[in-house]
Protein backbone atom coordinates (compact mmCIF):
# COMPACT_ATOMS: atom_id res chain seq x y z
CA UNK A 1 0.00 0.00 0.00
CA UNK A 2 2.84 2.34 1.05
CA UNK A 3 4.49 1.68 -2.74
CA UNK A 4 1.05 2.53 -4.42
CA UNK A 5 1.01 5.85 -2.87
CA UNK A 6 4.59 6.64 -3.64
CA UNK A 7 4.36 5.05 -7.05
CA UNK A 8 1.50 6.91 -8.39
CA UNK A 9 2.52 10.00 -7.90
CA UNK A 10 5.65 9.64 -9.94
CA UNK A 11 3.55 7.94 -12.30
CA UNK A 12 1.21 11.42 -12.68
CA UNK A 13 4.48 13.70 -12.53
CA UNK A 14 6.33 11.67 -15.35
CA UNK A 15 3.29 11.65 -17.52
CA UNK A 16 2.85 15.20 -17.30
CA UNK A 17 6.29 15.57 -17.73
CA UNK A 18 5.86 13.76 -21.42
CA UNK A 19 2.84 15.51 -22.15
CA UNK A 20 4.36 18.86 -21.85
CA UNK A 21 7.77 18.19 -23.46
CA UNK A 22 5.98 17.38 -26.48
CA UNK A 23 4.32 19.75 -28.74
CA UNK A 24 3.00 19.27 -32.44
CA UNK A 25 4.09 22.08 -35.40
CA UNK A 26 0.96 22.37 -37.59
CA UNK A 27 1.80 22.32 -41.63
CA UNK A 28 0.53 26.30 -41.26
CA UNK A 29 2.38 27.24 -39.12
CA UNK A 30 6.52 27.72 -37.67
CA UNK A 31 7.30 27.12 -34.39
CA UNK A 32 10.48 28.75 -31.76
CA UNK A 33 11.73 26.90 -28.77
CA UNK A 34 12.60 29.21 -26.32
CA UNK A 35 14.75 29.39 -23.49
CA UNK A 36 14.45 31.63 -20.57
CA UNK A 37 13.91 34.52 -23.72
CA UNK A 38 16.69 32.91 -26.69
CA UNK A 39 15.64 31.40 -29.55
CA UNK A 40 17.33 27.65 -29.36
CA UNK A 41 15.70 25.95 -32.09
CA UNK A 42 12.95 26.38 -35.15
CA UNK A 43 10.59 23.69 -35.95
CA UNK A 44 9.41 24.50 -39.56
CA UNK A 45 8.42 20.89 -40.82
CA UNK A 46 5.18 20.11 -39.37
CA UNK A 47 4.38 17.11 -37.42
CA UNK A 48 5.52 16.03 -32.95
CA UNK A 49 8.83 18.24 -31.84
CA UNK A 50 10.07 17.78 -28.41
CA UNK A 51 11.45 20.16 -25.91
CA UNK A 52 12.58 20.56 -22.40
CA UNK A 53 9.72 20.93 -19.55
CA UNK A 54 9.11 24.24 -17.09
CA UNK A 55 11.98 25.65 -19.01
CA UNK A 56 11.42 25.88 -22.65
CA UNK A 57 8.46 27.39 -24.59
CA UNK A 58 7.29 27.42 -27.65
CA UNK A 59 6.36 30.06 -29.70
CA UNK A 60 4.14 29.66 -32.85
CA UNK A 61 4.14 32.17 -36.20
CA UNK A 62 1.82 31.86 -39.43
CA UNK A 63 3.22 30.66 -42.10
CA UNK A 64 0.75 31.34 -44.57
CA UNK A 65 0.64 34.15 -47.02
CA UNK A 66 -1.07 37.44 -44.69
CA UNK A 67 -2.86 40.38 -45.65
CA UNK A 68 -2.51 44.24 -44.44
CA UNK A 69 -4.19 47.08 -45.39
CA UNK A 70 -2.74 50.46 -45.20
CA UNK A 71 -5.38 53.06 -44.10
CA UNK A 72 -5.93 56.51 -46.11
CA UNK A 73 -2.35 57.91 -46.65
CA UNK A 74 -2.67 61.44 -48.45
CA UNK A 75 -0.04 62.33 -50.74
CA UNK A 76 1.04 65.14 -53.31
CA UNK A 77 2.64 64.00 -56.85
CA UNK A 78 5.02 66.51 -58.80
CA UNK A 79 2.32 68.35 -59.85
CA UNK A 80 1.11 69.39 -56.47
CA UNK A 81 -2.38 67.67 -57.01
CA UNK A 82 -2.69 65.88 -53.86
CA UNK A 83 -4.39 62.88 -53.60
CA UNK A 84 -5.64 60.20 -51.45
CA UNK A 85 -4.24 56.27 -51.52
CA UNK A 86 -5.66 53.43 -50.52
CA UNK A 87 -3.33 50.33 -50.32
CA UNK A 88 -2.44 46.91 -48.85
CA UNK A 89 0.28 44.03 -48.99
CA UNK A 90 0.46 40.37 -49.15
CA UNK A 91 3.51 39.32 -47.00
CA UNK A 92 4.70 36.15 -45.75
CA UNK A 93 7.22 35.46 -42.30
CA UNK A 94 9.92 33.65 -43.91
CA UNK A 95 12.58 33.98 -41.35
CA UNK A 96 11.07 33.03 -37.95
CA UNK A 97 14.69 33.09 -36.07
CA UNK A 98 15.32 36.71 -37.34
CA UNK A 99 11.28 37.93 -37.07
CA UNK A 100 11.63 36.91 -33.32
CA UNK A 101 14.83 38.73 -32.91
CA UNK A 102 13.28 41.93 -35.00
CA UNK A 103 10.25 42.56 -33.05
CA UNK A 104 10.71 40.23 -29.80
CA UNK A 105 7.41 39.46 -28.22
CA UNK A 106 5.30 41.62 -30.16
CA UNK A 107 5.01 39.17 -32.90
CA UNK A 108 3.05 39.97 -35.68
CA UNK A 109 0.91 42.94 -34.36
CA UNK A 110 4.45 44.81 -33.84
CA UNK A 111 5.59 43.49 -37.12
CA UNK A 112 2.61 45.27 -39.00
CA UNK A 113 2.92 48.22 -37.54
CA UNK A 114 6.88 48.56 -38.56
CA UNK A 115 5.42 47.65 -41.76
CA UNK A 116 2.86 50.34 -42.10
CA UNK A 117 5.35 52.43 -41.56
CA UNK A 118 7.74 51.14 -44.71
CA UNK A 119 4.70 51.27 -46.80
CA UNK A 120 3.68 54.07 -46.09
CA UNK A 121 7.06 55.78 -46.24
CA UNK A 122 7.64 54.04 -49.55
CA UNK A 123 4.30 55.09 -51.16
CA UNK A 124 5.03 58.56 -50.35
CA UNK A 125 8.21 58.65 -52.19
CA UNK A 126 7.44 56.52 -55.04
CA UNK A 127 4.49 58.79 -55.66
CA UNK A 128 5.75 61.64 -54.99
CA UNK A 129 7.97 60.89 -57.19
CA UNK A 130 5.76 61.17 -60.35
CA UNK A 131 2.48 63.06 -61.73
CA UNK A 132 -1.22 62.46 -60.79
CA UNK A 133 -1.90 61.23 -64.16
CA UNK A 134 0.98 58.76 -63.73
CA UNK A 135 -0.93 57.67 -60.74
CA UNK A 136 -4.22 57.35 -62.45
CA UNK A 137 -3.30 55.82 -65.34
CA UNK A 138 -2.13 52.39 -66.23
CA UNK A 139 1.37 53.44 -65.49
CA UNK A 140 0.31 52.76 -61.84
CA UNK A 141 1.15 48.91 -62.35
CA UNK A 142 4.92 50.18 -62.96
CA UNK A 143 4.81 52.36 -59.77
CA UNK A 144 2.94 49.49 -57.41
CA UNK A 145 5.80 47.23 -58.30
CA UNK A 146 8.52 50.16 -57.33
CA UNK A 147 6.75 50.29 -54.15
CA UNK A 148 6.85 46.54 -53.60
CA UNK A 149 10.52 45.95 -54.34
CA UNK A 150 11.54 49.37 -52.38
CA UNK A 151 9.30 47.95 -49.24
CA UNK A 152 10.78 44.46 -50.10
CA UNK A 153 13.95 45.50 -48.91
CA UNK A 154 13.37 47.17 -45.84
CA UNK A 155 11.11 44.32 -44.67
CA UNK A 156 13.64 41.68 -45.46
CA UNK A 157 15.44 42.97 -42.06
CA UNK A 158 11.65 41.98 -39.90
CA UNK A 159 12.26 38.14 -41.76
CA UNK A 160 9.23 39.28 -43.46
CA UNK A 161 9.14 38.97 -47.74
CA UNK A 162 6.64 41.54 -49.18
CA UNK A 163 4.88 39.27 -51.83
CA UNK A 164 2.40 42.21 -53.86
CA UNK A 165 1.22 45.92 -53.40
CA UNK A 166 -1.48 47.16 -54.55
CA UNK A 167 -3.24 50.77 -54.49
CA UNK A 168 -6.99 50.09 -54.15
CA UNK A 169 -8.23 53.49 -54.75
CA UNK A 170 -6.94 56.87 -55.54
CA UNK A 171 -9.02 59.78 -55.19
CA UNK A 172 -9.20 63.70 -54.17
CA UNK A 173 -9.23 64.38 -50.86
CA UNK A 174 -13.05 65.96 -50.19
CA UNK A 175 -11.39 69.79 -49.75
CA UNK A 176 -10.30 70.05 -53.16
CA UNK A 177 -13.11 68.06 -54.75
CA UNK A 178 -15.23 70.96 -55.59
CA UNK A 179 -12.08 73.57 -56.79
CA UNK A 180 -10.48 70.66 -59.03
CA UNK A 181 -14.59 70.06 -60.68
CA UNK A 182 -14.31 73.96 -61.12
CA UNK A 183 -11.10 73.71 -62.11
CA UNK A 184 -12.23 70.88 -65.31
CA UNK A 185 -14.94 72.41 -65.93
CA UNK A 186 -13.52 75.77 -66.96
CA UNK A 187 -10.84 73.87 -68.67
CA UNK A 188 -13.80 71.77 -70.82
CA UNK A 189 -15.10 75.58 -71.54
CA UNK A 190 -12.00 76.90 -72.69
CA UNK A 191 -11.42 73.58 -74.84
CA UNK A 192 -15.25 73.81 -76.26
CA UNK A 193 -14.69 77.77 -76.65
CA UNK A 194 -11.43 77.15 -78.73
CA UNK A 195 -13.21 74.22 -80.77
CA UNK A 196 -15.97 76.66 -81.31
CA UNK A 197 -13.73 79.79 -82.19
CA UNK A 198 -11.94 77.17 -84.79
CA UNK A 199 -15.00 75.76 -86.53
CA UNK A 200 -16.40 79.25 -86.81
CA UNK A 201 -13.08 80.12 -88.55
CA UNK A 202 -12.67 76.92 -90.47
CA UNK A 203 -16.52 77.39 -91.66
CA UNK A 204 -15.62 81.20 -92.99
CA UNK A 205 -12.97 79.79 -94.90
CA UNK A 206 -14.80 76.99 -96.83
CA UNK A 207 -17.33 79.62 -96.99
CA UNK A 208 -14.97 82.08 -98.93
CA UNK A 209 -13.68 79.31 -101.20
CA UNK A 210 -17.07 78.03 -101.72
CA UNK A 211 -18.18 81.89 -102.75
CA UNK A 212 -14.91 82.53 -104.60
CA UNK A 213 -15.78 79.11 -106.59
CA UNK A 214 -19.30 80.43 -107.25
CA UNK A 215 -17.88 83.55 -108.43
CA UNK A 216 -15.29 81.85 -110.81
CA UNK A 217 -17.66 79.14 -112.37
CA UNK A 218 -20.25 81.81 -113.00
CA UNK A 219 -17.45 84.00 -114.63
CA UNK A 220 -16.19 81.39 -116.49
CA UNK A 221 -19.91 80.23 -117.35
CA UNK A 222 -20.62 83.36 -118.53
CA UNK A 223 -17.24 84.01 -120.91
CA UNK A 224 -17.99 80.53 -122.10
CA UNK A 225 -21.51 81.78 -122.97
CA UNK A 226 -20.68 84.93 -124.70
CA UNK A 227 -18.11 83.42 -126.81
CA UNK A 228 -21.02 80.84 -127.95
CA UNK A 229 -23.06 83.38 -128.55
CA UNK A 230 -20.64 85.75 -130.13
CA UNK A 231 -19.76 82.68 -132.84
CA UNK A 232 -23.85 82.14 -132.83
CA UNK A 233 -24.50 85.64 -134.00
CA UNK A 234 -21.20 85.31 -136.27
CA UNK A 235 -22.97 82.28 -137.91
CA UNK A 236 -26.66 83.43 -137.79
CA UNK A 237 -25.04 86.84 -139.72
CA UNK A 238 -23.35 84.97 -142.15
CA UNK A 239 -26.00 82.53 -143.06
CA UNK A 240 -28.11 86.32 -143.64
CA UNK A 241 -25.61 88.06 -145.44
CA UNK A 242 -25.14 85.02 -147.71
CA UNK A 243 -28.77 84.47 -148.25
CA UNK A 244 -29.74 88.20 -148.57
CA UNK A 245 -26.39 88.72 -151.09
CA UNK A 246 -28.11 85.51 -153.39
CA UNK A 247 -31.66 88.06 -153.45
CA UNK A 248 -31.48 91.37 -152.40
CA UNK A 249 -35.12 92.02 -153.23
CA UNK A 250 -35.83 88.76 -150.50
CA UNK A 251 -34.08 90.66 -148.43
CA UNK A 252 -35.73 93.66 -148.31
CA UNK A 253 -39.39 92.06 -148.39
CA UNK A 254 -38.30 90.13 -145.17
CA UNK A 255 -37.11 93.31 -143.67
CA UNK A 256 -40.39 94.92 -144.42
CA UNK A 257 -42.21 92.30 -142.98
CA UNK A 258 -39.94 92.47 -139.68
CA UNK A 259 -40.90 95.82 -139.71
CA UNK A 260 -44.43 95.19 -139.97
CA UNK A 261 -44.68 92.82 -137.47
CA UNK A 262 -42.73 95.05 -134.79
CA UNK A 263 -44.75 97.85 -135.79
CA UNK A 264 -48.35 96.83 -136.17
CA UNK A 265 -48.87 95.09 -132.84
CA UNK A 266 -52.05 94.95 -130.77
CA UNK A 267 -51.28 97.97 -128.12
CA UNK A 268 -48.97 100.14 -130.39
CA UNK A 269 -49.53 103.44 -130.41
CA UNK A 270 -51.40 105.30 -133.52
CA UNK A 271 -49.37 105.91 -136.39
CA UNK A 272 -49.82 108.62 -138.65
CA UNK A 273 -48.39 108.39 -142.13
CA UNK A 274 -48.58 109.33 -145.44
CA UNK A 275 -50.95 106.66 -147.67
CA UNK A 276 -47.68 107.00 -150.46
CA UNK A 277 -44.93 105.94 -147.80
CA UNK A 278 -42.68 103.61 -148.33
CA UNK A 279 -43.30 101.76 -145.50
CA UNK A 280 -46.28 100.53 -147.89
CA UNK A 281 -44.91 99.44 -150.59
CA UNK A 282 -45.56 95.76 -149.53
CA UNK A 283 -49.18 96.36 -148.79
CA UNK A 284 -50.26 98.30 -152.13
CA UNK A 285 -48.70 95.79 -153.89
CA UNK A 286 -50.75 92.76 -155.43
CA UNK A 287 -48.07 90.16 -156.36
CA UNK A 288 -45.39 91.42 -153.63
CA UNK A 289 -43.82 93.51 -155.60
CA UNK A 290 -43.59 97.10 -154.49
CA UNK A 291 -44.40 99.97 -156.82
């Protein structure tokens, strides 16, 4: 009876002795064995590790990829345009032995802090760096990978690797919403006023041309006209002078009757003349034949 109760209290003290010098690394995570504050070993394999009761601990990190989101952070570009970023990172813990020795027992909420801090001061001088329509363009893939490799190598010193950056959104800070609208929208005036002042001045000159056009085609027309009708009346005349030299006496009976038919038209105007003028000869005569 006496070696029961001597024996089974050993028995309790050795198995809780086993149970607490062994530990188990999950395949997320890295573990530190620690002793009395120094790092004395890393377990990064996952599966049972061992270690030394009452005076060694373990510590455990994340292994996996991790997310952190930097909060507003305003900044002003070359062109003095400020603006207002949105970003976060994708980082991993890659060196637990030097993370620990970075940020001691903080762990990782010390960690992202000191790495706020490199973003931030990294996005500020990358963008600052370059103009607000850098930033808003598609150049901005080109500037988030400055910022990555720039806060790459400041966090390599925290064990940490910076895996991506990326700006989320960019926009005007609220103050200088209103003045930069103003500011556009005289801009799109002037632009619309110049466009305006051009096509009015483009429109005067094809109007010009287009009159000047007018004025030589109708010129021309009209040249082109006279010297058709100038050969016309040459033509008409000679066919006259030709038939009226073959029969003079034609000639005068059709000029009579020309005369007759201009001057005995409904409307005319009495005539008073002399029963023997010539104008009569025509008329007196029976066969056409004047007296």
């Amino acid at each position: 009876m006496r070696k029961t109760t001597f024996i089974l209290p050993l028995v309790v003290v050795a198995v809780a002795a086993v149970l607490s010098s062994v530990f188990i690394v999950d395949e997320r995570e890295k573990a530190l064995v620690l002793q009395f504050g120094r790092v004395v070993d890393v377990k990064e394999n996952p599966g049972l590790a061992v270690k030394i009761p009452l005076i060694q601990d373990v510590v455990y990190y994340d292994d996996r990829i991790l997310s952190r989101e930097v909060g507003p952070l305003e900044i002003t570009p070359l062109d003095d345009r400020r603006l207002v970023v949105d970003a976060f990172a994708r980082y991993r813990i890659v060196d637990v032995r030097q993370f620990r020795q970075a940020v001691g027992a903080g762990g990782v909420t010390t960690a992202e802090a000191r790495l706020d801090s490199i973003l931030r001061a990294q996005t500020r001088e990358v963008l600052g760096s370059v103009s607000s329509n850098d930033i808003l363009s598609s150049d901005r893939a080109a500037l988030m990978l400055r910022i990555r490799e720039a806060a790459r190598n400041e966090a390599n010193a925290l064990g940490l690797e910076v895996i991506d950056v990326r700006l989320m959104r960019t926009d005007l800070p609220q103050a200088n919403l209103e003045a930069t609208f103003a500011r556009m929208r005289a801009e799109r005036e002037r632009e619309a006023a110049d466009e305006i002042a051009r096509g009015k001045e483009a429109a005067q000159r094809v109007r010009a041309q287009a009159e000047r056009t007018v004025v030589e085609l109708v010129s021309e027309a009209k040249r082109e006209a006279e010297v058709i009708r100038g050969e016309s009346d040459a033509k008409r005349n000679g066919i006259f002078a030709e038939a009226f030299g073959a029969d003079p006496e034609f000639f005068e009976f059709y000029r009579s009757l020309t005369a007759y038919s201009r001057a005995l038209q409904e409307g005319n105007s009495s005539m008073v003349m002399s029963p023997d003028s010539e104008f009569f000869n025509y008329l007196k005569s029976a066969d056409g034949v004047p007296n």
